[in-house]
PDB file of N, CA and C in Angstrom:
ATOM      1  N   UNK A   1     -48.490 -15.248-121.621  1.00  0.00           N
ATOM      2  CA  UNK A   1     -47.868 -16.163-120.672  1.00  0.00           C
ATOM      3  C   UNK A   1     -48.913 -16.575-119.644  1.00  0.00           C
ATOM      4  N   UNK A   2     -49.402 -18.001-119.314  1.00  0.00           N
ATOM      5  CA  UNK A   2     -50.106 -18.330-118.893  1.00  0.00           C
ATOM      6  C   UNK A   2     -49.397 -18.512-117.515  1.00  0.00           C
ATOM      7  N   UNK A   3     -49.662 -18.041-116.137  1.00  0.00           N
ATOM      8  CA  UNK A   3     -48.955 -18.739-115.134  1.00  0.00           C
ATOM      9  C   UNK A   3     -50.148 -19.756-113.990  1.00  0.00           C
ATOM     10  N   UNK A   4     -49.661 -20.804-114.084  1.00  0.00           N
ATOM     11  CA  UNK A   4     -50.851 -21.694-112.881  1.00  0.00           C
ATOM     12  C   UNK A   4     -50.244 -21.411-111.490  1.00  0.00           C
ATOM     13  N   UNK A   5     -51.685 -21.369-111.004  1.00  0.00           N
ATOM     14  CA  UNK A   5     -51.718 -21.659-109.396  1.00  0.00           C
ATOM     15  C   UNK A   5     -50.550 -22.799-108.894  1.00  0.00           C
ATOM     16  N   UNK A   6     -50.931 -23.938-109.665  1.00  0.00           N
ATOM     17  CA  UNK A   6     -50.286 -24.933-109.275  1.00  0.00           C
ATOM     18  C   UNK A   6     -49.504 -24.851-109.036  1.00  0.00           C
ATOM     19  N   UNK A   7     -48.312 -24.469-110.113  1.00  0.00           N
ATOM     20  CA  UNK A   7     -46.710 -24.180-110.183  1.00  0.00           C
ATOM     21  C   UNK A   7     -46.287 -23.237-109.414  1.00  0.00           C
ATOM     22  N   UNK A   8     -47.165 -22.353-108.763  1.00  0.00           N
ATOM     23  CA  UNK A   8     -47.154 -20.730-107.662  1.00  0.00           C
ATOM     24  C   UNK A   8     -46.338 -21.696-106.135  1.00  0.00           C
ATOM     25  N   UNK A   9     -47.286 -22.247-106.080  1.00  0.00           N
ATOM     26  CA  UNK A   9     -47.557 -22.804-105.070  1.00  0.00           C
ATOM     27  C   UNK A   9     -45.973 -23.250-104.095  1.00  0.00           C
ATOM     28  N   UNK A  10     -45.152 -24.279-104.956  1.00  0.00           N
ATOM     29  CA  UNK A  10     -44.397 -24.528-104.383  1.00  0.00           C
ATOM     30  C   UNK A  10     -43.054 -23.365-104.003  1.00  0.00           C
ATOM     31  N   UNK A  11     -43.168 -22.471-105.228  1.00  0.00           N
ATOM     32  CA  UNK A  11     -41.998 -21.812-104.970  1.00  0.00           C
ATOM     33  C   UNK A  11     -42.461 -20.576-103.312  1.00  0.00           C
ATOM     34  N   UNK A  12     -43.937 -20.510-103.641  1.00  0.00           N
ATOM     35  CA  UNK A  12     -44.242 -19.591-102.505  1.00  0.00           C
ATOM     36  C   UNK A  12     -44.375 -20.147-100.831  1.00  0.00           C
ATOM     37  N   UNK A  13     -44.368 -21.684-101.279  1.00  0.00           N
ATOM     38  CA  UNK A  13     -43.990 -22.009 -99.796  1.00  0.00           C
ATOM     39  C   UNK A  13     -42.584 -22.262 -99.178  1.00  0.00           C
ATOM     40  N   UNK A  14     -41.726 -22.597-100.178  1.00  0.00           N
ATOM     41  CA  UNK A  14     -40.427 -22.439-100.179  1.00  0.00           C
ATOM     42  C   UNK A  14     -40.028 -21.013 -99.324  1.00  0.00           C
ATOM     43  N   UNK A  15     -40.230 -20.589-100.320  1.00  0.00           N
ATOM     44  CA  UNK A  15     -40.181 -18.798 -99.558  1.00  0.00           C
ATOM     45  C   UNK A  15     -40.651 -17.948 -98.312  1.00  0.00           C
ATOM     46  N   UNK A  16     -41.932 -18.791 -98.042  1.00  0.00           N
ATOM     47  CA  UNK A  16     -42.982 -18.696 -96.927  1.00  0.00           C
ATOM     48  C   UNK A  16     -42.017 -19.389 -95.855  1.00  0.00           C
ATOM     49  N   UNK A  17     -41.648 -20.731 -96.096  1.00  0.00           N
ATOM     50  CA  UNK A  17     -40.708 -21.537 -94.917  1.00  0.00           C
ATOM     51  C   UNK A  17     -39.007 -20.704 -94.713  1.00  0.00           C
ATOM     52  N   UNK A  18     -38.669 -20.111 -95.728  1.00  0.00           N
ATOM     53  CA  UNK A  18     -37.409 -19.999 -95.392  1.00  0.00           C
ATOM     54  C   UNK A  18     -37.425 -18.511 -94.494  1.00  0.00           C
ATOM     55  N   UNK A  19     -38.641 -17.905 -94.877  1.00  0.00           N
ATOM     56  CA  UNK A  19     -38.820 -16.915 -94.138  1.00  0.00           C
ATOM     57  C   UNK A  19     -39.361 -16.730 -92.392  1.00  0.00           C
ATOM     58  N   UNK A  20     -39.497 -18.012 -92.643  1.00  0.00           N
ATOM     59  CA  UNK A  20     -40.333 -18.572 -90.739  1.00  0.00           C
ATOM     60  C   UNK A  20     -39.028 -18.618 -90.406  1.00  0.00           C
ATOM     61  N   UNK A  21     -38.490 -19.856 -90.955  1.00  0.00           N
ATOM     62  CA  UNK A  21     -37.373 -19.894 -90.381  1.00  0.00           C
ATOM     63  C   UNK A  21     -35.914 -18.610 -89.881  1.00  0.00           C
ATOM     64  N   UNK A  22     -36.195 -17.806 -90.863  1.00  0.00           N
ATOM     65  CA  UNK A  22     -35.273 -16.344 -90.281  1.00  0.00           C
ATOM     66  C   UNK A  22     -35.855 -15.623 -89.455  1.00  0.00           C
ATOM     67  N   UNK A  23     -37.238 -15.367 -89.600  1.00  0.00           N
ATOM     68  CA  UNK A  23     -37.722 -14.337 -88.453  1.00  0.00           C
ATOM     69  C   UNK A  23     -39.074 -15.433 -88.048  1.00  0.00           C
ATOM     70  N   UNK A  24     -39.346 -16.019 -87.178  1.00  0.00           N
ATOM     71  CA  UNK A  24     -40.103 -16.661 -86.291  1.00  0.00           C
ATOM     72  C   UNK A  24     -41.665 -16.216 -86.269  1.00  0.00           C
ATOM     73  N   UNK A  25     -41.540 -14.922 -85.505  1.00  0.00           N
ATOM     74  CA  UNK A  25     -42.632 -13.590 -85.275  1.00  0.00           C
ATOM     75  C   UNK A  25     -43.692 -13.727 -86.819  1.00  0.00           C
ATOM     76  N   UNK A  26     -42.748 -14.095 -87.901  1.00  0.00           N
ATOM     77  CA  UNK A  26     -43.803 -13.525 -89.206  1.00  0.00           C
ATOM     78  C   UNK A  26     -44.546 -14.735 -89.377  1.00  0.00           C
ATOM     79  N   UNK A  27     -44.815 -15.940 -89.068  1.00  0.00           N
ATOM     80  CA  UNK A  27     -45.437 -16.938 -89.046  1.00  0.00           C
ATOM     81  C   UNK A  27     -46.810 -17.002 -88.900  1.00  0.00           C
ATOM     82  N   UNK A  28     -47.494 -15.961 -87.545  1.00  0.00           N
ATOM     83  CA  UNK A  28     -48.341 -15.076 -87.741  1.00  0.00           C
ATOM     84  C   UNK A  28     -48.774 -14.179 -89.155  1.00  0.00           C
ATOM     85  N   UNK A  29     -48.433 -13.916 -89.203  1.00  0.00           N
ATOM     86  CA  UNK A  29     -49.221 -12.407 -90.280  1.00  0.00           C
ATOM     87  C   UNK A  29     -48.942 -13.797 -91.841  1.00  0.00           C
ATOM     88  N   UNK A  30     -47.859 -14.690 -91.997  1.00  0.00           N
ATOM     89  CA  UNK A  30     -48.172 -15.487 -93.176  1.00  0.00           C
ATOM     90  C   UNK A  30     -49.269 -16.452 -92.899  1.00  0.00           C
ATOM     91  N   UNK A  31     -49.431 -16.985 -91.715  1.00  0.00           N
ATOM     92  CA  UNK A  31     -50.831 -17.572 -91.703  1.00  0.00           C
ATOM     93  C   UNK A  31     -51.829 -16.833 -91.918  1.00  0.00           C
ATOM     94  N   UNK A  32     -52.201 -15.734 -91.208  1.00  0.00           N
ATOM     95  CA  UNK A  32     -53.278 -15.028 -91.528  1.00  0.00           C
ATOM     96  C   UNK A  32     -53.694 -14.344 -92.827  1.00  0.00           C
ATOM     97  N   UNK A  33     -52.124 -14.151 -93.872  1.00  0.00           N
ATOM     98  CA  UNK A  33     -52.365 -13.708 -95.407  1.00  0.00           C
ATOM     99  C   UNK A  33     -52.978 -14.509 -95.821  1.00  0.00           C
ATOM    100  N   UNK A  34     -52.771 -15.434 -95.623  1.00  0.00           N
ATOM    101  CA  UNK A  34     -52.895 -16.859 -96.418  1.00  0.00           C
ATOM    102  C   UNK A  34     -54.402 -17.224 -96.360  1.00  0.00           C
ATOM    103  N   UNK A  35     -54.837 -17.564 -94.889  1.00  0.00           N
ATOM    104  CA  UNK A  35     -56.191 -17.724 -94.804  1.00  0.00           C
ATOM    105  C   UNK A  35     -57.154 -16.543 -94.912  1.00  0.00           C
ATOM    106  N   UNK A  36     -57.115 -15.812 -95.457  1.00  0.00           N
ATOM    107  CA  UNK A  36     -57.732 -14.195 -95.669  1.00  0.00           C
ATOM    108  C   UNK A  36     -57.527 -14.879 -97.359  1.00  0.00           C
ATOM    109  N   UNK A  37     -56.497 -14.822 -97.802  1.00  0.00           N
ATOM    110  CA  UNK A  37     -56.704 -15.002 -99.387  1.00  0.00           C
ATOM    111  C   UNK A  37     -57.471 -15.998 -99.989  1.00  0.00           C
ATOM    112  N   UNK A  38     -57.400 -17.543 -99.190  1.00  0.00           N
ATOM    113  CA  UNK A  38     -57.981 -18.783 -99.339  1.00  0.00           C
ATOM    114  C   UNK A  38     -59.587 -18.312 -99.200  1.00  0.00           C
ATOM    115  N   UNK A  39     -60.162 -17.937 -98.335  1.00  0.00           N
ATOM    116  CA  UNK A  39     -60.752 -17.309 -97.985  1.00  0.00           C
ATOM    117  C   UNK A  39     -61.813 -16.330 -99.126  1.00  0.00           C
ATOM    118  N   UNK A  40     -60.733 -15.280 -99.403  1.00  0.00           N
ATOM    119  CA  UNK A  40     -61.781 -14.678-100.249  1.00  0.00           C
ATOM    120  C   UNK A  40     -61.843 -15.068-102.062  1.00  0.00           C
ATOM    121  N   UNK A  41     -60.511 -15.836-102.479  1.00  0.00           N
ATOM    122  CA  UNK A  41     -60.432 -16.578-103.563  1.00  0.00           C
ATOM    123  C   UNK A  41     -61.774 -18.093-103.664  1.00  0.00           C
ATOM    124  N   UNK A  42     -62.195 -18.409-102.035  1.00  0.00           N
ATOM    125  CA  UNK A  42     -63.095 -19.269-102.346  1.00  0.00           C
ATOM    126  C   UNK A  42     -64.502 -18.806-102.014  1.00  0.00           C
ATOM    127  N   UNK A  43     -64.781 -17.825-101.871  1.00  0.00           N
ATOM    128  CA  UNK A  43     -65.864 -17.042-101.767  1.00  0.00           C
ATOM    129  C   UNK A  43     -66.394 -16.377-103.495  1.00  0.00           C
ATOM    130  N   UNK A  44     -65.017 -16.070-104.291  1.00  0.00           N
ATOM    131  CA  UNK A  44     -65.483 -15.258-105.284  1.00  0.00           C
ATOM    132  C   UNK A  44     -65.123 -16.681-106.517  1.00  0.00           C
ATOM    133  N   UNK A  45     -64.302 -17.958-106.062  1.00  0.00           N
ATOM    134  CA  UNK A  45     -64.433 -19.030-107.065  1.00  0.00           C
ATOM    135  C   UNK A  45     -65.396 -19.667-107.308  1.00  0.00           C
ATOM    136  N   UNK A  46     -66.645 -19.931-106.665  1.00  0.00           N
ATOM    137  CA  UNK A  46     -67.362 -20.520-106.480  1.00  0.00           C
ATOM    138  C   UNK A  46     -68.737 -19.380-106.863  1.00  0.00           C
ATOM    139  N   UNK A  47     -68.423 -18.768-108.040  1.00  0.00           N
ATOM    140  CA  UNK A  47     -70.092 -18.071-108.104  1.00  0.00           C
ATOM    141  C   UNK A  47     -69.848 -16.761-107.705  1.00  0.00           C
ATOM    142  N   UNK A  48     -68.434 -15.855-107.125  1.00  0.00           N
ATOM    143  CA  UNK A  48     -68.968 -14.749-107.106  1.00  0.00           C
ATOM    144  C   UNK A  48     -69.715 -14.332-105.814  1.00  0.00           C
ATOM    145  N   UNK A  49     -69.969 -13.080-105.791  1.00  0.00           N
ATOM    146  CA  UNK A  49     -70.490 -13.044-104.792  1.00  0.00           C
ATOM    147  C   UNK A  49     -72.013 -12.654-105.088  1.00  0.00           C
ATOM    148  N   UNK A  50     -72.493 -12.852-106.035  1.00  0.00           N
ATOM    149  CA  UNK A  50     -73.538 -12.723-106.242  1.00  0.00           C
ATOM    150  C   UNK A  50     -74.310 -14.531-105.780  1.00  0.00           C
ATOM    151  N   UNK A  51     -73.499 -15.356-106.086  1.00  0.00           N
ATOM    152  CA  UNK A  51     -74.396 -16.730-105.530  1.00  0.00           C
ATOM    153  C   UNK A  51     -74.191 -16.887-103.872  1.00  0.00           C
ATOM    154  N   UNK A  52     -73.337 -15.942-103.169  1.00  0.00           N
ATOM    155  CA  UNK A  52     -74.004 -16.050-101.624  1.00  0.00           C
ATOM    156  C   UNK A  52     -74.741 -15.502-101.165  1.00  0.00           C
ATOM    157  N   UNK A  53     -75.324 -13.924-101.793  1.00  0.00           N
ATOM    158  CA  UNK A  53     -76.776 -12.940-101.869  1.00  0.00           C
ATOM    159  C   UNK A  53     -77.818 -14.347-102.354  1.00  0.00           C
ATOM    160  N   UNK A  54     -77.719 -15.458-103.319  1.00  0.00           N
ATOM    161  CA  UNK A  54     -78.936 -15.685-103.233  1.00  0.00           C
ATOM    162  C   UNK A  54     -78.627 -16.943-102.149  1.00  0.00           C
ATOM    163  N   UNK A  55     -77.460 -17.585-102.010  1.00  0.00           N
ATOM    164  CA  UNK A  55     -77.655 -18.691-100.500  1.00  0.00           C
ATOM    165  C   UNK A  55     -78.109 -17.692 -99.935  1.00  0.00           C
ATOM    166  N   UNK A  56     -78.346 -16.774 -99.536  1.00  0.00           N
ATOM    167  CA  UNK A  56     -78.858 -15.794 -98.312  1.00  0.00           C
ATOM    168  C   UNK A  56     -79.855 -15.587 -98.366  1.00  0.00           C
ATOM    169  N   UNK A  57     -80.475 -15.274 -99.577  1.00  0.00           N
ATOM    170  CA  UNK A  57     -82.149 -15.215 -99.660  1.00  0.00           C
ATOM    171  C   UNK A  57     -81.858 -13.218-100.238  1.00  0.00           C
ATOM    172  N   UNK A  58     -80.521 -12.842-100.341  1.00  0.00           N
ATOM    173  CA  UNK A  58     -80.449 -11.121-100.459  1.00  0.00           C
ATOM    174  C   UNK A  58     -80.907 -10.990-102.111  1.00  0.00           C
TER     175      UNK A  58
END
């Protein structure tokens, strides 16, 4: 079973919004999952972390 990102996407913001909307407070910690995951999904999509040791010169 193949599952895409793509298709992830909407049901998890669905879920992400209906959950702001009940508790307010968690809006915080889902932004910050979010950009922590974006984050290290585009650090290791792009080459791994072996191609920012050599952008670095490591």
């Amino acid at each position: 079973m193949d599952i895409n990102i793509i298709a992830i996407q909407p049901i998890v913001a669905l879920i992400a919004g209906i959950l702001i909307l009940i508790m307010p407070r968690l809006l915080a910690y889902i932004v910050a999952i979010y950009l922590i995951f974006i984050g290290i999904s585009g650090l290791l999509g792009t080459g791994g972390l072996e191609n920012i040791g050599q952008r670095l010169g490591i």
